[in-house]
Structures are given as C-alpha cells and as structure tokens.
Protein backbone atom coordinates (compact mmCIF):
# COMPACT_ATOMS: atom_id res chain seq x y z
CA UNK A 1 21.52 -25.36 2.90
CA UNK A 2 19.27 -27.50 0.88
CA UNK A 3 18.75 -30.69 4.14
CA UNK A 4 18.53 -33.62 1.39
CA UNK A 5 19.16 -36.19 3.77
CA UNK A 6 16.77 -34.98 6.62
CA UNK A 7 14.34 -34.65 3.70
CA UNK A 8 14.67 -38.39 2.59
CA UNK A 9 14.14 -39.42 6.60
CA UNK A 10 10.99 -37.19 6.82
CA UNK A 11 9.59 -39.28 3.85
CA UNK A 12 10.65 -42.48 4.70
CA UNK A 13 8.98 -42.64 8.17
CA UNK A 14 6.07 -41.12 6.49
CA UNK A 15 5.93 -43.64 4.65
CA UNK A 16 5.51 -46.39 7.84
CA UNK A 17 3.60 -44.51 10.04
CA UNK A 18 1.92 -40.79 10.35
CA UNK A 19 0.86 -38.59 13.04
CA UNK A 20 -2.64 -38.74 14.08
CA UNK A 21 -3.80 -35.08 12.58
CA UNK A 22 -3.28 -37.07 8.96
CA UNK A 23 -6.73 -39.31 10.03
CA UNK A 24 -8.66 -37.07 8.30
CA UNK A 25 -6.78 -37.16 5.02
CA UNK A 26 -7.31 -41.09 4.89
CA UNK A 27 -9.61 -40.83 2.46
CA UNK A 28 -6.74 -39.22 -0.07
CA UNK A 29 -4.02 -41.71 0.80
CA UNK A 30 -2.75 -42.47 -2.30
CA UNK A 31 -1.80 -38.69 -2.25
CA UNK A 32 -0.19 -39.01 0.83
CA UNK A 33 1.65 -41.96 -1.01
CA UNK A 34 3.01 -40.30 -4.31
CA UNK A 35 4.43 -37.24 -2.30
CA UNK A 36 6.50 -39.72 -0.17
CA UNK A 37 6.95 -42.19 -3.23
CA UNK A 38 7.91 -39.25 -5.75
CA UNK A 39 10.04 -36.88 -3.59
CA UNK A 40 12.01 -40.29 -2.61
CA UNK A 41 12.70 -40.53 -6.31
CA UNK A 42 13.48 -36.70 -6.63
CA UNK A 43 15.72 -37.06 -3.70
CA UNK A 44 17.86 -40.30 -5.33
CA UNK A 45 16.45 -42.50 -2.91
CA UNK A 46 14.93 -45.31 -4.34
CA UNK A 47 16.72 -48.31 -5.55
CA UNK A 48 15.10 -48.63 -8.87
CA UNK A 49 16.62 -50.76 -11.75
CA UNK A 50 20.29 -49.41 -13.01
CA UNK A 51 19.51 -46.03 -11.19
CA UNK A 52 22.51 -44.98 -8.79
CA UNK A 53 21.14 -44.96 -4.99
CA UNK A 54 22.08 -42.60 -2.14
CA UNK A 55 24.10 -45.12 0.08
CA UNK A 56 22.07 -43.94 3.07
CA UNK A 57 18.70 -44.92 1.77
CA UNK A 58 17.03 -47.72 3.85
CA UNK A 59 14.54 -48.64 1.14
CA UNK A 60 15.10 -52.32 -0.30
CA UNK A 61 13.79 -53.48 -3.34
CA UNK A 62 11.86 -55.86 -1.65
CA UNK A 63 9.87 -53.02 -0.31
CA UNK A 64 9.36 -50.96 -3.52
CA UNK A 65 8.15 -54.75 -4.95
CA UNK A 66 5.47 -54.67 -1.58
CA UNK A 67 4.24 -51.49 -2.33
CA UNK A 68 3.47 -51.62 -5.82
CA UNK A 69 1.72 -54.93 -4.58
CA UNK A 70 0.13 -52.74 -2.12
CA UNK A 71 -1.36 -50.24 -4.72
CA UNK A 72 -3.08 -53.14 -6.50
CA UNK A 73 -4.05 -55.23 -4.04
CA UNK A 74 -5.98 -52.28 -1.95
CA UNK A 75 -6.94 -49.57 -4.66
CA UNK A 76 -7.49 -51.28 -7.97
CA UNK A 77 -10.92 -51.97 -8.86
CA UNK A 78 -12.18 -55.37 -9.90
CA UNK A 79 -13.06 -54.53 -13.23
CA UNK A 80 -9.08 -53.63 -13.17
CA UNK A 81 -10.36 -50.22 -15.43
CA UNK A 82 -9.64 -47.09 -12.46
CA UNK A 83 -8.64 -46.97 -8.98
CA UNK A 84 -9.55 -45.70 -5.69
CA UNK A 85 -8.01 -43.06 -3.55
CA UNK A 86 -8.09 -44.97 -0.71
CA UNK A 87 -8.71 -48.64 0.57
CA UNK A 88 -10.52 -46.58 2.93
CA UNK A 89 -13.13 -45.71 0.48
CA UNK A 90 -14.01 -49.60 -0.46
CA UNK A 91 -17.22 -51.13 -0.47
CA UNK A 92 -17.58 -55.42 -0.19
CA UNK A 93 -19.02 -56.30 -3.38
CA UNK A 94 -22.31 -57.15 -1.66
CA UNK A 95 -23.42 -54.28 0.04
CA UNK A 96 -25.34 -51.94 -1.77
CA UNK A 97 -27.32 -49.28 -1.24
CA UNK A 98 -31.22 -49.28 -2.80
CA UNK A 99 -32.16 -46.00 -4.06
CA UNK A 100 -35.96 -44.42 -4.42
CA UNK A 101 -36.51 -46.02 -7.68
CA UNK A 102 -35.08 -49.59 -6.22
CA UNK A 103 -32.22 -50.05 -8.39
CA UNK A 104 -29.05 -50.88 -6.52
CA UNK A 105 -25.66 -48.40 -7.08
CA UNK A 106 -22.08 -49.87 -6.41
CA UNK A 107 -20.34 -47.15 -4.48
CA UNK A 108 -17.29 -48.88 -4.93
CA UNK A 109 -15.95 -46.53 -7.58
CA UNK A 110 -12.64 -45.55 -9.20
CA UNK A 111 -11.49 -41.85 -9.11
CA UNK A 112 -10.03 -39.71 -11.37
CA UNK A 113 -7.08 -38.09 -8.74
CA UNK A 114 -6.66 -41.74 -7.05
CA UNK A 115 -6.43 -43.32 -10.93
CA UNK A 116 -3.44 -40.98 -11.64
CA UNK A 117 -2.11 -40.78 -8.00
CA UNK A 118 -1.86 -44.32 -8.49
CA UNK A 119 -0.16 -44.60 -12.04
CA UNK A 120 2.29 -41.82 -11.12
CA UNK A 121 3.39 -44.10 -8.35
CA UNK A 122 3.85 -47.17 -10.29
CA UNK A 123 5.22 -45.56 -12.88
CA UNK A 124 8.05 -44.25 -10.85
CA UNK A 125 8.43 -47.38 -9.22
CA UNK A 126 8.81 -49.46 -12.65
CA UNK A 127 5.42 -51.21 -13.17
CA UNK A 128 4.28 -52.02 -16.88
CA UNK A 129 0.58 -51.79 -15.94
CA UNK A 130 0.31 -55.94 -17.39
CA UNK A 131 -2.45 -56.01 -14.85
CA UNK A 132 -4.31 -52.96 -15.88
CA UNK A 133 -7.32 -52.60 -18.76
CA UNK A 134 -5.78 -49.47 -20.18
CA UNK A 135 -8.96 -49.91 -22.93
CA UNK A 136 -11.08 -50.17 -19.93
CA UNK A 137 -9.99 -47.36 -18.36
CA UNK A 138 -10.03 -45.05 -21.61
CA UNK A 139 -13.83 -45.95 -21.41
CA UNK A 140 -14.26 -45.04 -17.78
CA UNK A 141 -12.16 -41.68 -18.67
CA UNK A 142 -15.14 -40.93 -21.24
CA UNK A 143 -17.60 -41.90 -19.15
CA UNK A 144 -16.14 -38.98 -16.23
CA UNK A 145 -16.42 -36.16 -18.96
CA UNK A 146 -19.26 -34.24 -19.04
CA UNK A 147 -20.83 -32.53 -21.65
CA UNK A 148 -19.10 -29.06 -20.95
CA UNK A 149 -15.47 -30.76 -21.29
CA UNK A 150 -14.88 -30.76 -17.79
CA UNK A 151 -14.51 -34.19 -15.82
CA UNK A 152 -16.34 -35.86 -12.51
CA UNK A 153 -14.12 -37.43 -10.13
CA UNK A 154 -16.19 -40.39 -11.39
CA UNK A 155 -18.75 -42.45 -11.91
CA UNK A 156 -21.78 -44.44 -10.11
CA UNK A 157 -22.30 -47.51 -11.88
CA UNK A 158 -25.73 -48.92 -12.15
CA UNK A 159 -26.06 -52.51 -10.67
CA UNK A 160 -29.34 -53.34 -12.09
CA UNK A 161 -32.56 -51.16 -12.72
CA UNK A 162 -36.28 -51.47 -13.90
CA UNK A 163 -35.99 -48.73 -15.90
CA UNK A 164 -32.88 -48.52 -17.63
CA UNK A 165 -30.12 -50.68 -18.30
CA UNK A 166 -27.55 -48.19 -17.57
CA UNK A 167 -27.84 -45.99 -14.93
CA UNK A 168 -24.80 -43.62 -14.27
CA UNK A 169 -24.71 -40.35 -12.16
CA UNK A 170 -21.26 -38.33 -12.04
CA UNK A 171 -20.23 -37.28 -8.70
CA UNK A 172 -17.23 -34.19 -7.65
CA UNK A 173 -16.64 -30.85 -8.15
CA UNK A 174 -16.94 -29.28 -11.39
CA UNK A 175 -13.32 -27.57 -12.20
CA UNK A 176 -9.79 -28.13 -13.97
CA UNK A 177 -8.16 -30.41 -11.17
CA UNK A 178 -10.10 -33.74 -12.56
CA UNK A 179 -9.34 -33.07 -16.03
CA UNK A 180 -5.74 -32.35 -15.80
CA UNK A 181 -5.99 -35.94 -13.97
CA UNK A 182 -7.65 -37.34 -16.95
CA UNK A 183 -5.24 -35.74 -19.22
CA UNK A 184 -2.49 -37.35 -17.11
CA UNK A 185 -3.81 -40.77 -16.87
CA UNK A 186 -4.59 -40.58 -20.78
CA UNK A 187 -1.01 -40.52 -21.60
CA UNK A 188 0.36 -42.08 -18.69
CA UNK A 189 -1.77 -45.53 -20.24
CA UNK A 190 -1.12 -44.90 -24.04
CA UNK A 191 -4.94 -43.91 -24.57
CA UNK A 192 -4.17 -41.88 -27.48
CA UNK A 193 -2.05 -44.65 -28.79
CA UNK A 194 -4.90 -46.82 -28.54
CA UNK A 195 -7.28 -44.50 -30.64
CA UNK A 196 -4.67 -44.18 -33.04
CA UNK A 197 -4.83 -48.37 -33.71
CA UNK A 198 -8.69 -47.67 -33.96
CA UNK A 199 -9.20 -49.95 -30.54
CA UNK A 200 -11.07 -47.62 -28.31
CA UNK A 201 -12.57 -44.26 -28.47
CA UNK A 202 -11.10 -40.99 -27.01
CA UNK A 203 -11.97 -38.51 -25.08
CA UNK A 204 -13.77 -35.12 -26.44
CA UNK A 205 -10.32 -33.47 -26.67
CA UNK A 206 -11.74 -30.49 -28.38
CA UNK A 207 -14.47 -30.23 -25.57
CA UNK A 208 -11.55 -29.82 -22.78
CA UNK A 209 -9.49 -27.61 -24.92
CA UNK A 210 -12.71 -25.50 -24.94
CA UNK A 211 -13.06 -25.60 -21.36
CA UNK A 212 -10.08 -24.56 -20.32
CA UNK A 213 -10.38 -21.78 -22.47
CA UNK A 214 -13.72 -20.66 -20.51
CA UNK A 215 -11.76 -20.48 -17.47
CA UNK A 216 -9.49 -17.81 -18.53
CA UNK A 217 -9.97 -14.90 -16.43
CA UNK A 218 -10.30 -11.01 -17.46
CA UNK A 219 -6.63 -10.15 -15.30
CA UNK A 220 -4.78 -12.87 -17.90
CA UNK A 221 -4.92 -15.77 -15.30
CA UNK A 222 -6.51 -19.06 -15.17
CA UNK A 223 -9.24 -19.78 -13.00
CA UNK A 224 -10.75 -23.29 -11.17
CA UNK A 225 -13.85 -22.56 -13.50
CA UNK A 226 -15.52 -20.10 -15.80
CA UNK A 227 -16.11 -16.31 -14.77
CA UNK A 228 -13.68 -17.31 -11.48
CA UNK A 229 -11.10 -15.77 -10.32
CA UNK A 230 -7.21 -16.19 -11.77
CA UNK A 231 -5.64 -19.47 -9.80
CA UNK A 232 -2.45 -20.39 -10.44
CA UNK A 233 -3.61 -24.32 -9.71
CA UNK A 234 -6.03 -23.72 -12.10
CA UNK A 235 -3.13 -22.03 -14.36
CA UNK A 236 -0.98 -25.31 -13.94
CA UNK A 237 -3.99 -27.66 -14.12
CA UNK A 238 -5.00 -25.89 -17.31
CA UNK A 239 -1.44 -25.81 -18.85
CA UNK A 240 -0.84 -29.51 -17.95
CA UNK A 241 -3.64 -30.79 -19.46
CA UNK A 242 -3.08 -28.42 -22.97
CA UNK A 243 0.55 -29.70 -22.58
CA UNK A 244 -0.45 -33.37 -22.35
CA UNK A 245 -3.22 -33.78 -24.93
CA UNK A 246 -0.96 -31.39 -27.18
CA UNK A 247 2.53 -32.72 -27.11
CA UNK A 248 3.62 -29.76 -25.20
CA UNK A 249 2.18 -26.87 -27.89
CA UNK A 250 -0.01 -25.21 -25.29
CA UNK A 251 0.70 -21.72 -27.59
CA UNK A 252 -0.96 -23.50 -30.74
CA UNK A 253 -3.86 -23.97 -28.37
CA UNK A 254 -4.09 -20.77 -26.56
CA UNK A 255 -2.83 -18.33 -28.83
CA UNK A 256 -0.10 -15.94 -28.20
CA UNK A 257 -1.61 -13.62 -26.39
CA UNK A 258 -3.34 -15.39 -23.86
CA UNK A 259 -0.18 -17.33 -23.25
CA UNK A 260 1.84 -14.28 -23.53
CA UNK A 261 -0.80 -12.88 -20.78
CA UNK A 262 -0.91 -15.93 -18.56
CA UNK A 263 3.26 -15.95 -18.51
CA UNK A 264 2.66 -12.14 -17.42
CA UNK A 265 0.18 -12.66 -14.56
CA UNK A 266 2.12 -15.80 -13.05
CA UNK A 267 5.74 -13.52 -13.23
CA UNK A 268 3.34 -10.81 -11.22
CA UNK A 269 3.02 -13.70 -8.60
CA UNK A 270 5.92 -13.70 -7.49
CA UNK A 271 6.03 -11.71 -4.30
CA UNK A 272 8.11 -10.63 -1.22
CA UNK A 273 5.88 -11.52 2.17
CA UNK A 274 6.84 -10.16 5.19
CA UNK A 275 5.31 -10.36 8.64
CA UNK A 276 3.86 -7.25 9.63
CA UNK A 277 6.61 -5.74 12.76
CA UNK A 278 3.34 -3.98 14.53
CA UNK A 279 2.22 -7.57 14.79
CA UNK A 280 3.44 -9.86 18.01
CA UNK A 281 0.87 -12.64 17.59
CA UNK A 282 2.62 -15.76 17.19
CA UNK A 283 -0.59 -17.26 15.11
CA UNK A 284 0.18 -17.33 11.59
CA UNK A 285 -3.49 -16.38 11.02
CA UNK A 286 -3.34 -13.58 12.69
CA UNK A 287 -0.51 -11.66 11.33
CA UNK A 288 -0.85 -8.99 9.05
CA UNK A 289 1.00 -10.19 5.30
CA UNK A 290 2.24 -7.86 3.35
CA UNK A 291 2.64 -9.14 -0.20
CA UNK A 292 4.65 -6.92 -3.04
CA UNK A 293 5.72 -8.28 -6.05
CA UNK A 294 8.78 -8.94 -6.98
CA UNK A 295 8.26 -7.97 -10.98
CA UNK A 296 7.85 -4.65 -9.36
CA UNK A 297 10.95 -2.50 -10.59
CA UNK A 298 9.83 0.64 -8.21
CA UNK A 299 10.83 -1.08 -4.93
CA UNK A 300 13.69 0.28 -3.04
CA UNK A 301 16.93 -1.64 -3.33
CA UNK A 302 16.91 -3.20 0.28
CA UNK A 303 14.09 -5.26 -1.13
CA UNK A 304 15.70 -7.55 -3.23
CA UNK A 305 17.29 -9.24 0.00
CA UNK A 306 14.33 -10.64 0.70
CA UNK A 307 13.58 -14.04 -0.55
CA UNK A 308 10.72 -14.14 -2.83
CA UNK A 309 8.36 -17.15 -3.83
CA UNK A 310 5.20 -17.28 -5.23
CA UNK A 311 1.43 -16.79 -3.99
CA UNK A 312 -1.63 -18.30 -6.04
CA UNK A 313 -3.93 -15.40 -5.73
CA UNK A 314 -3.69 -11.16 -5.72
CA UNK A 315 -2.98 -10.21 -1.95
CA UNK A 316 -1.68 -13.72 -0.92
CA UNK A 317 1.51 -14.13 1.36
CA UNK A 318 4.00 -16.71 -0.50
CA UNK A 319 2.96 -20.24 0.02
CA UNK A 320 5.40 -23.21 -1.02
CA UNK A 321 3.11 -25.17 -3.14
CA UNK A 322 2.62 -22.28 -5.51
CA UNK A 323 6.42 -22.32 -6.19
CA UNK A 324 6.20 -25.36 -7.89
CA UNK A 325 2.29 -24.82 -9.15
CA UNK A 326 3.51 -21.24 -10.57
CA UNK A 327 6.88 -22.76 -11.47
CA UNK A 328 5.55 -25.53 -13.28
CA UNK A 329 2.95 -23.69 -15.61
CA UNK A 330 5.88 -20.62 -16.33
CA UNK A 331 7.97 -23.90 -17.66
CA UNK A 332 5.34 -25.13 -19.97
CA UNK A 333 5.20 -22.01 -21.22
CA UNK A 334 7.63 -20.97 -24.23
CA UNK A 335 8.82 -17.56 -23.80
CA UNK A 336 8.08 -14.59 -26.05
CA UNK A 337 9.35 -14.72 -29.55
CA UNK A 338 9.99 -11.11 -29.00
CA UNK A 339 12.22 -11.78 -25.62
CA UNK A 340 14.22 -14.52 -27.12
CA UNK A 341 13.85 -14.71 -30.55
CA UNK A 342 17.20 -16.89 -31.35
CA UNK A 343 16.06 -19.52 -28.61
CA UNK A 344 12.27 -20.32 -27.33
CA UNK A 345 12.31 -21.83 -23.62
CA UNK A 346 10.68 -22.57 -20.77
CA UNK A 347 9.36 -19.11 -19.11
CA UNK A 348 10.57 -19.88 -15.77
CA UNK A 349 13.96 -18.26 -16.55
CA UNK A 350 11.88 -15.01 -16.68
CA UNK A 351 11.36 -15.20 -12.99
CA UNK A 352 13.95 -14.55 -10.09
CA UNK A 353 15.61 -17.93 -9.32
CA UNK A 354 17.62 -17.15 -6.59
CA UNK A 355 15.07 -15.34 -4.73
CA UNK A 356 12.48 -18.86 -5.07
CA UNK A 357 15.51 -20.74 -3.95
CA UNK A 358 16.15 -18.67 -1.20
CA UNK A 359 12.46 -18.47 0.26
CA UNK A 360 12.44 -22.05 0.01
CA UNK A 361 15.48 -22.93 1.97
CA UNK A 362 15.45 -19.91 4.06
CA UNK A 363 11.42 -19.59 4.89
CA UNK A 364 9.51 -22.44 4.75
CA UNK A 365 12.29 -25.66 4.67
CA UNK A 366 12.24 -27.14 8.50
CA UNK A 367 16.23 -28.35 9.05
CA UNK A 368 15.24 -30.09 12.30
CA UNK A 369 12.88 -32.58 11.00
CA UNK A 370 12.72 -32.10 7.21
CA UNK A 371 9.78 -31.27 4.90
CA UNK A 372 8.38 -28.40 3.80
CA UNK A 373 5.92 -26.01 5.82
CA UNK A 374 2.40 -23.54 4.01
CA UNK A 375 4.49 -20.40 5.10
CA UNK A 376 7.64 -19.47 7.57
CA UNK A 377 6.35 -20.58 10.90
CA UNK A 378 4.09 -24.10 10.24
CA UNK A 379 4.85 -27.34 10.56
CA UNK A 380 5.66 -29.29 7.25
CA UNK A 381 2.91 -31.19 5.90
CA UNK A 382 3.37 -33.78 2.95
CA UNK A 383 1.74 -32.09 0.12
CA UNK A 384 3.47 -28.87 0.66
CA UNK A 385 6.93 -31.26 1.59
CA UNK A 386 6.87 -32.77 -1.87
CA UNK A 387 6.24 -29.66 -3.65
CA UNK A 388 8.73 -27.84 -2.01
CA UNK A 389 11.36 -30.57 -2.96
CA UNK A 390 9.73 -30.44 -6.58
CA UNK A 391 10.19 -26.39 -7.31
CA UNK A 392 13.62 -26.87 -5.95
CA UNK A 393 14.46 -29.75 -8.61
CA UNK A 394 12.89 -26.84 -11.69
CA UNK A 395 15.03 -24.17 -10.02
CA UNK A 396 17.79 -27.12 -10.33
CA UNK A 397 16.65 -27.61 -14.21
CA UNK A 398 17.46 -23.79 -14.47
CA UNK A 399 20.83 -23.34 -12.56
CA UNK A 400 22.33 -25.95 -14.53
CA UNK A 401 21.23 -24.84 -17.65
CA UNK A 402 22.35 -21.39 -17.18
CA UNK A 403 26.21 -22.32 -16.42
CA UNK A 404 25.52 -22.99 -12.36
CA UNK A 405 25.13 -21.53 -8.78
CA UNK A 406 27.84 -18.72 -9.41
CA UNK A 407 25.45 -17.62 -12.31
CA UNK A 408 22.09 -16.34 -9.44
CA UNK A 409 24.54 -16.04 -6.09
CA UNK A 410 25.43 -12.83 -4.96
CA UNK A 411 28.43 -14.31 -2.96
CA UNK A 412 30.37 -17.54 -2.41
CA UNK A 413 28.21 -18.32 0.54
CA UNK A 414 24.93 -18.30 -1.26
CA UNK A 415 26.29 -20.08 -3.81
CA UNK A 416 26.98 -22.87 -1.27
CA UNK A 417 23.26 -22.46 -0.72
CA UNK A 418 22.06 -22.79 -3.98
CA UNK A 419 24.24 -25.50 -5.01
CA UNK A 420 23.19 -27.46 -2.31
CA UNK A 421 19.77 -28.35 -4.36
CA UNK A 422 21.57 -29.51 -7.51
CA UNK A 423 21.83 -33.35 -6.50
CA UNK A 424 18.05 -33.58 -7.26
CA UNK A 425 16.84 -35.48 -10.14
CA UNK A 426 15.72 -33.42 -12.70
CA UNK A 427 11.97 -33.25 -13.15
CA UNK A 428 9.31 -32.69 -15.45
CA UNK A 429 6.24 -30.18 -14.75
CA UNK A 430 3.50 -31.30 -17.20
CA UNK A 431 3.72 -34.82 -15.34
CA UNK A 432 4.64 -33.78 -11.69
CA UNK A 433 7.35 -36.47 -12.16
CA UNK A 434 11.06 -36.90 -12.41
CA UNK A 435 12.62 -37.09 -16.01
CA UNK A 436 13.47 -40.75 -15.19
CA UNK A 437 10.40 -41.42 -14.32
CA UNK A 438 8.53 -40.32 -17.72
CA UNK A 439 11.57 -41.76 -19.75
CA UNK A 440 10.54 -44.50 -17.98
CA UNK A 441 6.59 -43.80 -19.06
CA UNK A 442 7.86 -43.22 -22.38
CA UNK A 443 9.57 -46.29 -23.15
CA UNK A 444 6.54 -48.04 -22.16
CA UNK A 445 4.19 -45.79 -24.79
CA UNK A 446 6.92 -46.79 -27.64
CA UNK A 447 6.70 -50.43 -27.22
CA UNK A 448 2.49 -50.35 -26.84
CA UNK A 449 2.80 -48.38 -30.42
CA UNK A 450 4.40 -51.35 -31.54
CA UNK A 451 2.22 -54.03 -30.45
C-alpha cells in the first residue's frame, strides 16, 4: 500500500532537521527544499489558500508564510534579478576576490537550478513574485546562454576593470539540465509575456531548440550533450524545455519521427531488474543486475509478475527517479497518429502502469520510515523520495483517466494497492509541479498580460 501518511512525516522532519550524510549537499539546499516543499503539496499537506488539508498535517500557515520569507531573505540576490542555491554559497558584499588583471569579480552569483528551485517553491506556496525583477531576471537568463543555445549555471559579474567595462565569464557544465531550468524560470516569471509588450528581450529560442536537437542520439534517445549517449534526464530535460518555450507542441519542433523514436526508446526503458540468485553480497554494488525489458513480448509468462520501472540508460537496473524522468517525457509526448488516431494523448498510457506502480510500492517505497530509496535495498534519500511520490501522482493521472484501479489490477488485492496512490494531487510533468500549483502559476501569467 501506497504509506501517504508516513510519506508526509518523512518530509516534514526533513524539513526541520537532516541527518548528517546531507552536509555535503548544502550547497544544493534549495533542492533539498522543493522535494520536501513539493511532495508536501503532492501529498495534500499544505494548508494553502481554499485548498482542502489532510487533518493530520502539522504545517501552519504561519510556517509556509516563514519559509517563503526564508527563500528571500537567504537566497535572493540584491539586485533581486536570480537566486542562489544555497545561503551557503553567499559572499558579504565586500569581499572580493582580485584576479591577474586586478579587476575585482563578485562571486556572489545567482544560479540557474537555485533560480527555478526557488520559484517552483514559491509558486507552490502562493507568492506573486511583487519582490522579484522578472525584467531583471529575463536579462540575467540571456546573459547564461551561450552562443551554442545551451545555458551556464550563471554568471560572474564584473565589479570594476581597467580594461573593460563589462567583464562576464560563464561558469557550469555545458548540457540540457540548465536550460530546461531557464526554460522553466522563463515561464514561471511571464518572460515571454514581457517580450510580447516589447519590455525586455528574449532568449535565443531558436538557438535552444537547435541544441536540443544536437543532442539527439543515433539509438532515438536524448543525450546530456551532442554525440552522447541516450539519457532519459536528458530526454525529459530536452522535452521540458521544447514543451515550455512551445506551449506543449514538442512534435512541431521535433518532427514525427524523432518524437515517434524518442517515445520508442523511453517504452524500451522500461525493464524488469532482478538480483542475481548466484549473488549473496548484501552490497547493492556488488550484485549482479539483470535488466530485461519489459516492451519485450518474447519473455516467458512468469515474467510479467515482476514489477517493472524504468532505468535511464541500456543495461541499467530500475532506479526510482527514472520513473518519473521517463514518465514525465512519455507524457509530453502525444502518441502516434497511427496508434490512436480518434484521440492524441500523453504516451505514458503506452507503457505498463501497473507494473511502475508496483515496483514503486513494492521495491523501492520504505513503509517504516517513508521516502523513496535508488533501488530495492537503500535507504530513501530526498531527491529520489520526491520523485517517487511524483511518478506515482502521473500513474494516478492515468488510472483515473482510464476508468480506475480495477482497469491495471489483476485481482481485488492489487487493486487495493493501486488505489491506494489515487489521493495524490494530480501533477504536471513539463513543470515538475502539481496542477494546482501551475493553475496557480497561470493565473499569475494572465493578470501580468493584462497589466
């Protein structure tokens, strides 16, 4: 059974205090933040506006007031145009550091994941962003793009300097995650409102589109970069962004083959993992992981009793955050005109629902404690916590669309099983967010293209 209360408790005391092996992650913590902050909302946990509340939530409003407080008091930059990941990460306003040609850089920088970390967590918690420079930050967003279409995590801005009078270096890896983040915090603010009233300039849209095509890989995946191999984080990173700058018409962009491929390779990810029997190590890295998918019509019968979720690369075991990654991208993706020519969907429905369910709640979903674990055996982490809770509110999206549990059980006690997830909020994959959430985000976009 889906544990939706032990769930809620595992965020919650995340929330106030973490074990020590998180230290290292400090640097991220607005992460950390939005998969507590986010699965609470997916969960019906936060007492936000008109919303009905679970009765056993211990979150006050008071406290969702304090931590949007919290976001912009510690994260947002001065210049109120982009945000840190972490208040770790700050610099006082004084300290600089010279460099060879004695200009002085302020290292005190916003970042592209921590800028829409941060808006998807005041957005779910109900902030209008009065206190933000949405023009501002549109400029910062062009100034992370580089001249390939991909994005920096950001930018170091120039102090002073004898020999310019701007002096700006981009800093981070080179690959899809930053631009889908971009993307994200583009519409999130209303920046391609704010080209439309002629107030600020936007991003090279055609440059990302471009980009992402580059990463397309020979198998029909998407890859973290050109001439890389197929990802599905780069798949959903990729998708996101086409879906975002695109209103959702990521097969306009792509073309139907390529989407037609992509929706292939990502159903081909979906495997069965079992732990080798000839192996009695009790170390999840040593175990031998057999991986077969589960679009594979040759396997024996006996198979399909084994729960299947999704892997991100060829000859991976299943791993939880590739259910939703996976997930995600197959639901931004319409489904062939040739498979359902009456009615063109999400492309999730083309994947085995019950069996995702089923790993989820049977493999990597810790009962005891709550969260989410990598793989059967771990201990649950946040990231992979909130994206198990977040694949489970898509398969939700699907169950109830199809006519309910009865529709993917095989008997009335799985169907016990899989109704148990249906009390999450539904949720939308381009955005990572609840529907309630980017109704929320929407509202806000109509009454900026009014001002």
């Amino acid at each position: 059974m889906f544990a939706l209360d032990r769930h809620a408790s595992f965020f919650q005391h995340s929330l106030r205090l973490l074990p020590h092996h998180y230290t290292q992650t400090d640097t991220t913590r607005l992460a950390l933040i939005f998969f507590c902050v986010s699965a609470l909302d997916l969960l019906g946990y936060l007492p936000l506006g008109n919303q009905q509340c679970s009765s056993k939530s211990k979150i006050t409003k008071d406290e969702v007031e304090h931590w949007k407080e919290w976001v912009y008091s510690t994260c947002l930059l001065p210049t109120r145009d982009a945000f840190r990941c972490s208040p770790a990460t700050a610099v006082p306003h004084y300290a600089y550091s010279p460099t060879a040609h004695g200009d002085k850089l302020d290292y005190d920088v916003g970042h592209t994941a921590g800028t829409y970390f941060a808006l998807c967590i005041l957005i779910i918690l109900r902030d209008d962003f009065s206190r933000l420079d949405r023009v501002g930050m549109m400029g910062w967003l062009r100034k992370c793009q580089r001249a390939d279409g991909s994005f920096a995590a950001g930018v170091l801005r120039s102090k002073s300097n004898a020999f310019s009078d701007s002096l700006e270096e981009k800093f981070g890896e080179r690959d899809l995650r930053f631009g889908y983040c971009a993307a994200a915090t583009r519409w999130l603010i209303g920046g391609d409102i704010l080209t439309r009233q002629n107030v600020v300039e936007d991003i090279d849209i055609d440059r990302v589109l471009g980009y992402i095509a580059s990463c397309v890989s020979y198998e029909g995946g998407i890859a973290m970069g050109p001439y890389a191999e197929g990802h599905a984080g780069g798949g959903y990173c990729g998708v996101g962004t086409i879906s975002l700058l695109s209103q959702g018409k990521v097969r306009n962009v792509l073309g139907d083959f390529v989407v037609d491929a992509l929706i292939r390779w990502s159903l081909m990810h979906q495997v069965y993992a079992e732990t080798d029997p000839e192996s009695d190590s009790e170390d999840e890295s040593d175990s031998e992981v057999t991986s077969v998918s589960a679009s594979d019509m040759s396997l024996p019968g006996s198979t399909t009793d084994i729960p299947a979720g999704f892997n991100g690369r060829i000859n991976k075991p299943a791993d939880t955050c590739y259910c939703f990654w996976s997930g995600a991208t197959l639901e931004m993706l319409d489904v062939p005109v040739t498979s359902s020519p009456s009615s063109i969907t999400g492309s999730l429905r083309l994947s085995d629902i019950r069996s995702n369910v089923m790993f989820l709640l049977t493999q990597t979903q810790n009962t005891m404690i709550g969260g989410f674990s990598k793989v059967a055996g771990a201990h649950p982490d946040l990231m992979h916590a909130y994206l198990g809770v977040a694949a489970l509110a898509m398969c939700a999206d699907v169950i109830r669309e199809q006519g309910g549990p009865e529709k993917f059980a095989k008997n009335a006690a799985e169907g016990e099983i899989i109704a148990s997830i249906l009390p999450l909020k539904s949720i939308d994959g381009a955005l990572c967010l609840s529907t309630s959430s980017k109704h929320y985000a929407e509202q806000l976009r109509e009454k900026w293209e009014k001002e």
